[in-house]
Protein backbone atom coordinates (compact mmCIF):
# COMPACT_ATOMS: atom_id res chain seq x y z
CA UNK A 1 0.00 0.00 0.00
CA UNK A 2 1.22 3.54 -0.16
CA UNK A 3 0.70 6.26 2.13
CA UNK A 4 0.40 10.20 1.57
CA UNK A 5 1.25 11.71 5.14
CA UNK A 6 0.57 15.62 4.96
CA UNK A 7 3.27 16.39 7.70
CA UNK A 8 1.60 19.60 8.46
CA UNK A 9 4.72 21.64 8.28
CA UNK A 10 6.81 19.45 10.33
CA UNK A 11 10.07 18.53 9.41
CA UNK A 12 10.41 14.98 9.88
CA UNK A 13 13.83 12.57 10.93
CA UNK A 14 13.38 10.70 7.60
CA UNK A 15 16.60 8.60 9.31
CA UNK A 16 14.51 8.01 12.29
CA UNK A 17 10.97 6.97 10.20
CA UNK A 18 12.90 4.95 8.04
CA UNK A 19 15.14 2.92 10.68
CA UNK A 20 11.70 1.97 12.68
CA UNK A 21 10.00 0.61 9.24
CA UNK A 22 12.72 -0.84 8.22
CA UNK A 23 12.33 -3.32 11.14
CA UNK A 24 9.04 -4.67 10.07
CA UNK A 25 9.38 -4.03 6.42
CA UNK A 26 12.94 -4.12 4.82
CA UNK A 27 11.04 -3.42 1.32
CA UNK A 28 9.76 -0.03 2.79
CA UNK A 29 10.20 3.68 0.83
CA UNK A 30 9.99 6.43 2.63
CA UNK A 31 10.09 9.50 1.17
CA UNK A 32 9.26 12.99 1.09
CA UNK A 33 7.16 14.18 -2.24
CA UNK A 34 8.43 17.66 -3.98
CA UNK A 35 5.38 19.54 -2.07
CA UNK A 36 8.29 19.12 0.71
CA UNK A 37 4.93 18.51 3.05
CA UNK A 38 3.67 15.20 2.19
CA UNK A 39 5.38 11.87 3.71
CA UNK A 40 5.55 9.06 0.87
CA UNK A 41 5.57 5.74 2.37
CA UNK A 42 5.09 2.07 0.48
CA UNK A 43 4.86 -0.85 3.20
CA UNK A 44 2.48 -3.81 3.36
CA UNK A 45 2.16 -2.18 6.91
CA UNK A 46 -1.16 -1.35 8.02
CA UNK A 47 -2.20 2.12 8.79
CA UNK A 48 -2.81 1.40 12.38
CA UNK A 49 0.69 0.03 12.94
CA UNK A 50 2.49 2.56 10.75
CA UNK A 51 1.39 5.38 12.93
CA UNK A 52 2.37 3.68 15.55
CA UNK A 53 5.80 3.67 14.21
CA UNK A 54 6.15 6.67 12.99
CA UNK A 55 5.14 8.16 16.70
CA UNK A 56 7.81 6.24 18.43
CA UNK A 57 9.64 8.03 15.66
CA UNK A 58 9.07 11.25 16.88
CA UNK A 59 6.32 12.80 14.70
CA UNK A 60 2.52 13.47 16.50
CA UNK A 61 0.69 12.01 13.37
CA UNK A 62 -2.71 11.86 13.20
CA UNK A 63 -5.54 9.60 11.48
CA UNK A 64 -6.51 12.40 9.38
CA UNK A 65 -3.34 13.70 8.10
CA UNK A 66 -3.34 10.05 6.23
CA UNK A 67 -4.26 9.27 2.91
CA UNK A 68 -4.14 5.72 2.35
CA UNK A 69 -4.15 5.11 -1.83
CA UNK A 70 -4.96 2.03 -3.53
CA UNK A 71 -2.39 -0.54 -4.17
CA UNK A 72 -0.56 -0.25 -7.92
CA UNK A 73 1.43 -3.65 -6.74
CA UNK A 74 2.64 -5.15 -10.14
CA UNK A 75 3.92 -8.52 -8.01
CA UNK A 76 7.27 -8.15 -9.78
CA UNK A 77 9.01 -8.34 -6.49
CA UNK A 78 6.95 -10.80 -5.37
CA UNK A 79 6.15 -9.25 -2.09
């Protein structure tokens, strides 16, 4: 699935977001879209869980600040 975050002018420790998903996910991407507000993220992680993680990574996200789009999985990688 991927995720559109609107970070709501925080700046977030893409280091720190990315080190926590990696845990779960080593397929994650993380990254930030040229609006330089919006959070990319692609995991099989589910919403619940991923703002979980990206609390503990120090960033106050909320529900509502998540878009959650539909999947565009080809199944090349086989994940």
């Amino acid at each position: 699935m991927e995720y559109h975050i609107d970070m709501d002018g925080m700046k977030p420790d893409m280091r720190a977001i990315e080190d926590v998903l990696y845990d779960l996910d080593p397929a994650v991407i993380v990254a930030m879209a040229l609006d330089g507000n919006t959070l990319r993220i692609a995991t099989y992680i589910p919403m619940t869980d991923l703002l979980g993680l990206i609390r503990q990574a120090g960033c106050q996200v909320e529900p509502g600040q998540v878009v959650e789009l539909p999947s565009i999985c080809c199944g090349g990688c086989g994940g």
